[in-house]
N, C-alpha and C. Protein backbone atom coordinates (compact mmCIF):
# COMPACT_ATOMS: atom_id res chain seq x y z
N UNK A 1 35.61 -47.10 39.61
CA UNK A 1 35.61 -46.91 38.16
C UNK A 1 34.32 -46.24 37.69
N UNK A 2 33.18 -46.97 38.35
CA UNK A 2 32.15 -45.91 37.80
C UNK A 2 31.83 -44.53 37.92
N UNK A 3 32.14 -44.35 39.55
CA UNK A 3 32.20 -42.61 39.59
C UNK A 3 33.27 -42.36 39.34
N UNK A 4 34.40 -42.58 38.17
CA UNK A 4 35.37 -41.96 37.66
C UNK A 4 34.26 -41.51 36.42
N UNK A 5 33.80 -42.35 36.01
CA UNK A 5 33.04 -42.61 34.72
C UNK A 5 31.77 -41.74 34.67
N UNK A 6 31.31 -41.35 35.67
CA UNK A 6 30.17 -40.72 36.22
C UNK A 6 30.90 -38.95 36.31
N UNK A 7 31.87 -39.00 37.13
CA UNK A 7 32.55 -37.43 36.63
C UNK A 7 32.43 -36.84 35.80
N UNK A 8 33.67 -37.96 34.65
CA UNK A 8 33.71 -37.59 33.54
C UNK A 8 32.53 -37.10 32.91
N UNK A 9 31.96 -38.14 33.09
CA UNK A 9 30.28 -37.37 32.36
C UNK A 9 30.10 -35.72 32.63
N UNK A 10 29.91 -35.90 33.76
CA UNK A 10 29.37 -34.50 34.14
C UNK A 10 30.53 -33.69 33.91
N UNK A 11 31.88 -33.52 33.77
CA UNK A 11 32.37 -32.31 33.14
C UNK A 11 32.31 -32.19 32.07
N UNK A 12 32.00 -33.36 30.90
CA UNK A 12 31.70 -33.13 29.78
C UNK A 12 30.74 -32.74 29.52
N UNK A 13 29.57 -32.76 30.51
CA UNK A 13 28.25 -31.95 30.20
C UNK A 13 28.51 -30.64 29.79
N UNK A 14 29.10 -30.45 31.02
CA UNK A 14 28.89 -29.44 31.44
C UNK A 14 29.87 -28.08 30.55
N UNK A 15 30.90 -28.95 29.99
CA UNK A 15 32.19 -28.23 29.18
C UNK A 15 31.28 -28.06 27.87
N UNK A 16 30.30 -29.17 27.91
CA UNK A 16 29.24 -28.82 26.47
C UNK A 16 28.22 -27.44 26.43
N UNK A 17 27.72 -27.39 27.76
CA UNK A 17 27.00 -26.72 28.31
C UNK A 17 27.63 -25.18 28.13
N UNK A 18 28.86 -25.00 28.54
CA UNK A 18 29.71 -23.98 28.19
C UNK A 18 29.71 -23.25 27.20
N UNK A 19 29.94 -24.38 25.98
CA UNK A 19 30.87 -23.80 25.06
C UNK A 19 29.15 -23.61 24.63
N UNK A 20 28.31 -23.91 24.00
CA UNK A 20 26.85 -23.57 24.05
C UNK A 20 26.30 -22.47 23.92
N UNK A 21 26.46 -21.94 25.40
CA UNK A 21 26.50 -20.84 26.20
C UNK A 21 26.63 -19.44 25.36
N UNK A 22 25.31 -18.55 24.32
CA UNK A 22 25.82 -17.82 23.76
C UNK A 22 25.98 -16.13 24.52
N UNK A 23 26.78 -15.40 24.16
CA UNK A 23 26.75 -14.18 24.39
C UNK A 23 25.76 -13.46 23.81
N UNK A 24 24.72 -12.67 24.25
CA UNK A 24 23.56 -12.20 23.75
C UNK A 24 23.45 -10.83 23.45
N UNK A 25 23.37 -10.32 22.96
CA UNK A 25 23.63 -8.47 22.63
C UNK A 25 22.04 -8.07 22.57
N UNK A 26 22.01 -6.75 23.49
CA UNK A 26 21.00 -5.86 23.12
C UNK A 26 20.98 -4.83 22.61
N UNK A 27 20.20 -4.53 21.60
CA UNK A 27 20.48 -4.18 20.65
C UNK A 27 19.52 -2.43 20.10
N UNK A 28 19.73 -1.55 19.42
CA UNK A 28 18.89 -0.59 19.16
C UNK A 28 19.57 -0.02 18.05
N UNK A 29 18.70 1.03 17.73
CA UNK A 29 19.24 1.52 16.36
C UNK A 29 20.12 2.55 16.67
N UNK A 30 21.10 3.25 15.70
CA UNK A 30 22.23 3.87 16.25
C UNK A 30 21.29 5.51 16.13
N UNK A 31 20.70 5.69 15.72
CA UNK A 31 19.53 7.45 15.99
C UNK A 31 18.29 6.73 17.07
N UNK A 32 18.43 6.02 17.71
CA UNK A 32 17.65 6.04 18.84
C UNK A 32 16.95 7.16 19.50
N UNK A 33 15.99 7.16 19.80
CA UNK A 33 15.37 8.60 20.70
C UNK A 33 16.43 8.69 21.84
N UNK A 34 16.87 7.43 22.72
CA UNK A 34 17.22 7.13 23.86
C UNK A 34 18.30 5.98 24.07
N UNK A 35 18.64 6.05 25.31
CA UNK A 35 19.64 5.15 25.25
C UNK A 35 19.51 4.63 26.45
N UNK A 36 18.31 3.76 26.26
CA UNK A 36 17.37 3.13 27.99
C UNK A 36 18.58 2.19 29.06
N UNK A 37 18.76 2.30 30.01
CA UNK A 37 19.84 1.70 30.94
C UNK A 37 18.72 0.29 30.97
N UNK A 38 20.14 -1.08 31.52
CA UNK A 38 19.35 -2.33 31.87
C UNK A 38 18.00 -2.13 32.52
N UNK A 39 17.88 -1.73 33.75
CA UNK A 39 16.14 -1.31 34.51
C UNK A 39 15.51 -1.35 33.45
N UNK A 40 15.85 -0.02 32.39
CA UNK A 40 15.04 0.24 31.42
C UNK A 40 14.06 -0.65 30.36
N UNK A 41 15.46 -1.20 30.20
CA UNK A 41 15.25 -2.54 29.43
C UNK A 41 14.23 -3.74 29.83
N UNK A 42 14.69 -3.97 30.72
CA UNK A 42 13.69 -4.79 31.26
C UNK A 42 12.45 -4.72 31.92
N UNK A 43 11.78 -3.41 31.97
CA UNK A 43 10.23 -2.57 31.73
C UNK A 43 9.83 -2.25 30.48
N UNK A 44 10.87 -2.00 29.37
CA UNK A 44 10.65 -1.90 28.07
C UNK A 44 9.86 -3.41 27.43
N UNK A 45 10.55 -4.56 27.91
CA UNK A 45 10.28 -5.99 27.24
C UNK A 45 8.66 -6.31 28.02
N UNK A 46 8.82 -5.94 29.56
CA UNK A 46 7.70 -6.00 30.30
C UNK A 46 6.51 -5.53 30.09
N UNK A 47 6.80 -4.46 29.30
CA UNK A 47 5.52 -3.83 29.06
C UNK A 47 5.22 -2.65 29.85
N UNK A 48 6.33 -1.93 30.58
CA UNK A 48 5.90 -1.21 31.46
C UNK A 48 6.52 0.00 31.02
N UNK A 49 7.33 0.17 30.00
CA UNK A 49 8.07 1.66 29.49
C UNK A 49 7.82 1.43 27.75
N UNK A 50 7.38 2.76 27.40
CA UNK A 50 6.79 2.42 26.02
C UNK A 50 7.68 3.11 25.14
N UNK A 51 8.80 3.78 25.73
CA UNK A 51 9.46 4.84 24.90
C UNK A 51 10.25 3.73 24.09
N UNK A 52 10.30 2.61 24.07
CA UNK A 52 10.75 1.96 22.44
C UNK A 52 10.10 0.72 22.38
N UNK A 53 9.97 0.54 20.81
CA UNK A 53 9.45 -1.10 20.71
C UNK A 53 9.93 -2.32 20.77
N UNK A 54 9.65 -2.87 21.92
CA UNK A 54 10.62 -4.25 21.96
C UNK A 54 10.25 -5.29 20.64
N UNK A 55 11.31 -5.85 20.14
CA UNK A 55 11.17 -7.11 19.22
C UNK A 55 11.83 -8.40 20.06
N UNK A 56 11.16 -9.10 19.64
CA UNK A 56 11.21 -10.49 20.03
C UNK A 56 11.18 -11.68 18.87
N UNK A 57 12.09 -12.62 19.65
CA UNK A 57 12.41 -13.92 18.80
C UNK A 57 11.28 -14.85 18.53
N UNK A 58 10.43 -14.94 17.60
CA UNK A 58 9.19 -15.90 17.65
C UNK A 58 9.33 -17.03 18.26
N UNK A 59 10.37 -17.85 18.17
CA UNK A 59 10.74 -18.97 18.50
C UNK A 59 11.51 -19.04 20.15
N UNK A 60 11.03 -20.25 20.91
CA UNK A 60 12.14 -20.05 21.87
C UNK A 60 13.04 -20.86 22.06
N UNK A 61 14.44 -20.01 21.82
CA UNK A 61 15.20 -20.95 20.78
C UNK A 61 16.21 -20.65 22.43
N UNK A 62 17.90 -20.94 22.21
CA UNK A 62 18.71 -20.55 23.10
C UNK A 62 18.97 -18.97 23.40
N UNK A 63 18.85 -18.00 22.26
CA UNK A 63 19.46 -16.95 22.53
C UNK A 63 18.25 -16.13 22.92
N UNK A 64 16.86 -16.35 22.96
CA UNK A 64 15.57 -15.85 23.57
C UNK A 64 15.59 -16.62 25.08
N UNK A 65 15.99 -17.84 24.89
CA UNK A 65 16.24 -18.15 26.77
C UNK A 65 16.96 -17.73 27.29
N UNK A 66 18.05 -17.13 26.62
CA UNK A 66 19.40 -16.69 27.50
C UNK A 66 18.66 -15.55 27.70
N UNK A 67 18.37 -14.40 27.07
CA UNK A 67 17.73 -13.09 27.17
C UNK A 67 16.91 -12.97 27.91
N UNK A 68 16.11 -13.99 28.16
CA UNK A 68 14.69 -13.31 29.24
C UNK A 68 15.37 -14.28 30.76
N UNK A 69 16.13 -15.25 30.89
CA UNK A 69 16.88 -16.13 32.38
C UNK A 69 17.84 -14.81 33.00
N UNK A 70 18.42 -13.98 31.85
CA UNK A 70 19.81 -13.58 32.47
C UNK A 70 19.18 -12.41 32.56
N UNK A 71 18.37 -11.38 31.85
CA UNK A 71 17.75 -10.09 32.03
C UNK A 71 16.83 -10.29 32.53
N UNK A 72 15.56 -10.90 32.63
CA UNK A 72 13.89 -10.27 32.97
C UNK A 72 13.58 -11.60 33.89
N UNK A 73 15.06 -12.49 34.30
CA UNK A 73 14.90 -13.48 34.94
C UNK A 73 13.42 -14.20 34.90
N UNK A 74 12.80 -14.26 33.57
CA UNK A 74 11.60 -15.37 33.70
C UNK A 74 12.22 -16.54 32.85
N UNK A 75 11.02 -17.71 32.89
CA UNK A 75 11.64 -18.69 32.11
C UNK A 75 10.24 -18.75 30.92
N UNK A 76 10.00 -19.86 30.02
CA UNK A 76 9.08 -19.82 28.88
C UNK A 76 7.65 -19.82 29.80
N UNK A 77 7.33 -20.48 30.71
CA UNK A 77 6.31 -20.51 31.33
C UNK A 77 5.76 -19.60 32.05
N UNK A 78 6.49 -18.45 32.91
CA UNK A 78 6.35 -17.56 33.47
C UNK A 78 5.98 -16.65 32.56
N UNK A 79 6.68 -16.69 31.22
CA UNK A 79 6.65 -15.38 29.84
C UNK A 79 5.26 -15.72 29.72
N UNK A 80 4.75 -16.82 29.70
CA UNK A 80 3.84 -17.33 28.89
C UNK A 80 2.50 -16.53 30.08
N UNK A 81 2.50 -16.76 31.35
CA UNK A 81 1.32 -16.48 32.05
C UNK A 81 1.52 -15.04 32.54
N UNK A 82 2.76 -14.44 32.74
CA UNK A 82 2.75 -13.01 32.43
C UNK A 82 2.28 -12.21 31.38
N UNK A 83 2.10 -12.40 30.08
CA UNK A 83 1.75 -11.94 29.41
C UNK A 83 -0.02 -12.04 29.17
N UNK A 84 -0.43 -13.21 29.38
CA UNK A 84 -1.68 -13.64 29.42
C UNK A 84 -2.42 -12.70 30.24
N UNK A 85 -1.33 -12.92 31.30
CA UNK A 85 -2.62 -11.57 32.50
C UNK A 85 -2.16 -10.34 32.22
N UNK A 86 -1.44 -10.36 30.94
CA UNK A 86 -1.45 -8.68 31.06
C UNK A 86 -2.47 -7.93 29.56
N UNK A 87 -2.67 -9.23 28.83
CA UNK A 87 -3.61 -9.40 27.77
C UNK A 87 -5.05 -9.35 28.35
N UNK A 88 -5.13 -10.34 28.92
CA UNK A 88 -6.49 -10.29 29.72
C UNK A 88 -6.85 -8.87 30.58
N UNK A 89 -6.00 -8.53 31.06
CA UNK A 89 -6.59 -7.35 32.10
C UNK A 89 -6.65 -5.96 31.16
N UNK A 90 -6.32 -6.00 29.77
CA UNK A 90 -6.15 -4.59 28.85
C UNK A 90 -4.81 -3.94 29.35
N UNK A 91 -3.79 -4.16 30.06
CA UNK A 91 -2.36 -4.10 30.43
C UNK A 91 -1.40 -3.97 29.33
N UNK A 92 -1.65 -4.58 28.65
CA UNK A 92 -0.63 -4.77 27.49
C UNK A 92 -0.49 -5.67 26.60
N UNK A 93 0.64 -5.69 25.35
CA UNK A 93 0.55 -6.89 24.74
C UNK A 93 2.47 -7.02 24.70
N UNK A 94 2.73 -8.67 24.30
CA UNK A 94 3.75 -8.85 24.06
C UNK A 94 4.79 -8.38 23.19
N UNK A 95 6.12 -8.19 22.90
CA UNK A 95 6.97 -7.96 21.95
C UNK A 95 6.91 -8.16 20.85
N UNK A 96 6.65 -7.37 19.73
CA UNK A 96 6.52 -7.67 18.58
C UNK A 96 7.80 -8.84 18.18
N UNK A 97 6.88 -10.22 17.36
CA UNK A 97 7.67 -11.30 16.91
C UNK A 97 8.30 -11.22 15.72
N UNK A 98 9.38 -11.52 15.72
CA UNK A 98 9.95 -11.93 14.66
C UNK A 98 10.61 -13.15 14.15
N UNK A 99 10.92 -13.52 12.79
CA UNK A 99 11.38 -15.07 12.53
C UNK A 99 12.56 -15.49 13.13
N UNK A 100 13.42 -14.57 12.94
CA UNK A 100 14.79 -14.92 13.26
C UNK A 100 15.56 -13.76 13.65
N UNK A 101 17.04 -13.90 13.64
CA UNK A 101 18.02 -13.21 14.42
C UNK A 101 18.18 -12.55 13.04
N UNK A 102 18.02 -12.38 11.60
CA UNK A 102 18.85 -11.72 10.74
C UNK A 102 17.41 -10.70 10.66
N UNK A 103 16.10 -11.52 10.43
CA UNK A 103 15.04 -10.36 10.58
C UNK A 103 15.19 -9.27 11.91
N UNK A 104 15.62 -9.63 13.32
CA UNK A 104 15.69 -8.75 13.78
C UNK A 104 16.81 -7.99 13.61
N UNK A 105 17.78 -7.90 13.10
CA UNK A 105 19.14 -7.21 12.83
C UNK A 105 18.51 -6.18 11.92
N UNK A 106 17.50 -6.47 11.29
CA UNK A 106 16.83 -6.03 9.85
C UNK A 106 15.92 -5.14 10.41
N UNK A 107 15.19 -5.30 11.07
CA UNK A 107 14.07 -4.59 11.48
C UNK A 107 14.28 -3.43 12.84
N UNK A 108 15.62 -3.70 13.45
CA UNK A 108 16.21 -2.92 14.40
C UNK A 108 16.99 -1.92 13.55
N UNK A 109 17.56 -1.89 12.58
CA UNK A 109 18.04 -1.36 11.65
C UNK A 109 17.59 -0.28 10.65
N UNK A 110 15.91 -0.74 11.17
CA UNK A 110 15.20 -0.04 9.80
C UNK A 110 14.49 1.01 11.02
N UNK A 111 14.62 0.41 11.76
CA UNK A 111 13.09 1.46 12.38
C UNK A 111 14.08 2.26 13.86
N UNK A 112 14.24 3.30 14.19
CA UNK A 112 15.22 4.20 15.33
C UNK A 112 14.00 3.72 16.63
N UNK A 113 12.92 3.17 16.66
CA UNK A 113 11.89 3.62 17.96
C UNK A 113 12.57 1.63 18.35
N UNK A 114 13.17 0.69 17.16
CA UNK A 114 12.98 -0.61 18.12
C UNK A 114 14.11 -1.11 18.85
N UNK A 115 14.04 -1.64 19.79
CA UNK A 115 14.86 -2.60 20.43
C UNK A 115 15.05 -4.33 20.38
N UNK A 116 15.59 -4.38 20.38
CA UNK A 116 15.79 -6.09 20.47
C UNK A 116 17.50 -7.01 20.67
N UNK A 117 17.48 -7.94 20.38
CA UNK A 117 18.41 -8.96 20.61
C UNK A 117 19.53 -9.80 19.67
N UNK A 118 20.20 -10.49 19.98
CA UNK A 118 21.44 -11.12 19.01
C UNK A 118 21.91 -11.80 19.71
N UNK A 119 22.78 -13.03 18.90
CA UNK A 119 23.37 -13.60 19.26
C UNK A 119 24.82 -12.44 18.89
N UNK A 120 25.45 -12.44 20.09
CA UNK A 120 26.69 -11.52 19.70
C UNK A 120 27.72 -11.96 18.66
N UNK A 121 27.57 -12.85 17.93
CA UNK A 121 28.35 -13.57 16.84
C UNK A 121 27.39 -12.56 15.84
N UNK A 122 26.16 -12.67 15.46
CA UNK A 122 25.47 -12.04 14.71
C UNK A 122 25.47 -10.71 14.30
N UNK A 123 26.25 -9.81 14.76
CA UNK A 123 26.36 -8.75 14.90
C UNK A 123 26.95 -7.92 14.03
N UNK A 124 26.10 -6.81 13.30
CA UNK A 124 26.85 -5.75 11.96
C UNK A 124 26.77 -4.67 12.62
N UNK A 125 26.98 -3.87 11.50
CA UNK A 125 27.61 -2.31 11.73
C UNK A 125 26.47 -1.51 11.61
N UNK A 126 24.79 -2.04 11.43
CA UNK A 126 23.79 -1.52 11.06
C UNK A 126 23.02 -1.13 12.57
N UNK A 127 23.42 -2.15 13.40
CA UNK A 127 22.88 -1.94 14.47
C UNK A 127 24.15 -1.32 16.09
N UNK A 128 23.53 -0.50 17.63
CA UNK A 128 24.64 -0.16 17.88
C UNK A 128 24.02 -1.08 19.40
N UNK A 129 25.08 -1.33 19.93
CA UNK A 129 24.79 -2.70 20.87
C UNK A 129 25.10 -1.58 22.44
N UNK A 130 23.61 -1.90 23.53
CA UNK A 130 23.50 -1.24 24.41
C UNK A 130 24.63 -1.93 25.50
N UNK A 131 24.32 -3.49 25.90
CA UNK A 131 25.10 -4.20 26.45
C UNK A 131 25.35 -5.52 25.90
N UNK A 132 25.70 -6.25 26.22
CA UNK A 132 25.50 -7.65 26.78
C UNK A 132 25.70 -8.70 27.68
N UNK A 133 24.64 -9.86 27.46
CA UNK A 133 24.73 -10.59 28.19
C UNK A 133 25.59 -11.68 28.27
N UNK A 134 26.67 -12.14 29.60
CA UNK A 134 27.03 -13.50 29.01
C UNK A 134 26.63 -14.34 29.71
């Protein structure tokens, strides 16, 4: 009875865990200079391709963890000491922050040089979506 009870648990985690689970869109403006492939993307956020400005979620919320686990495969801690040594050494600096998902819809919208992210539920006609993640 208990590892019936103990199952159950864990598919209900995990069915929680699921449904959770958001689809993440990357995102750019529709007069873009470019139309950077994934690689791209993920030297763009890195700091290593400058031909657009990455924006970033101030907060690290689910749809900034999904974005940097499933693309740039780091987690908050790794972001955190990658960037440090790339501050420290004159390398670079991080993604310009923003508050939220409607400021970046807003600010990807306004400016053709930025890039950034969404929850794919979030998504208007202002911005034009490169891929996504699920």
């Amino acid at each position: 009875m208990i590892t019936l009870l103990r199952l159950f648990g864990t598919l209900l985690l995990s069915a929680m865990a699921a449904a959770s689970h958001a689809d993440v869109a990357v995102i750019i403006h529709p007069d873009a200079p470019s139309r950077p492939a994934r690689t791209d993307v993920i030297n763009i956020y890195l700091g290593l391709d400058r031909s657009l400005a990455p924006v970033d979620l101030g907060n690290w919320n689910e749809v900034r963890q999904q974005f940097y686990r499933e693309l740039i495969r780091k987690n908050e801690d790794q972001l955190k000491s990658y960037w440090a040594t790339r501050i420290f050494t004159g390398k670079g600096r991080p993604p310009r922050p923003v508050a939220d998902q409607a400021a970046m819809l807003d600010l990807v919208a306004s400016d053709p040089r930025a890039i950034g992210y969404v929850d794919s539920d979030e998504l208007d006609d202002r911005v034009q979506v490169l891929f996504i993640l699920r």
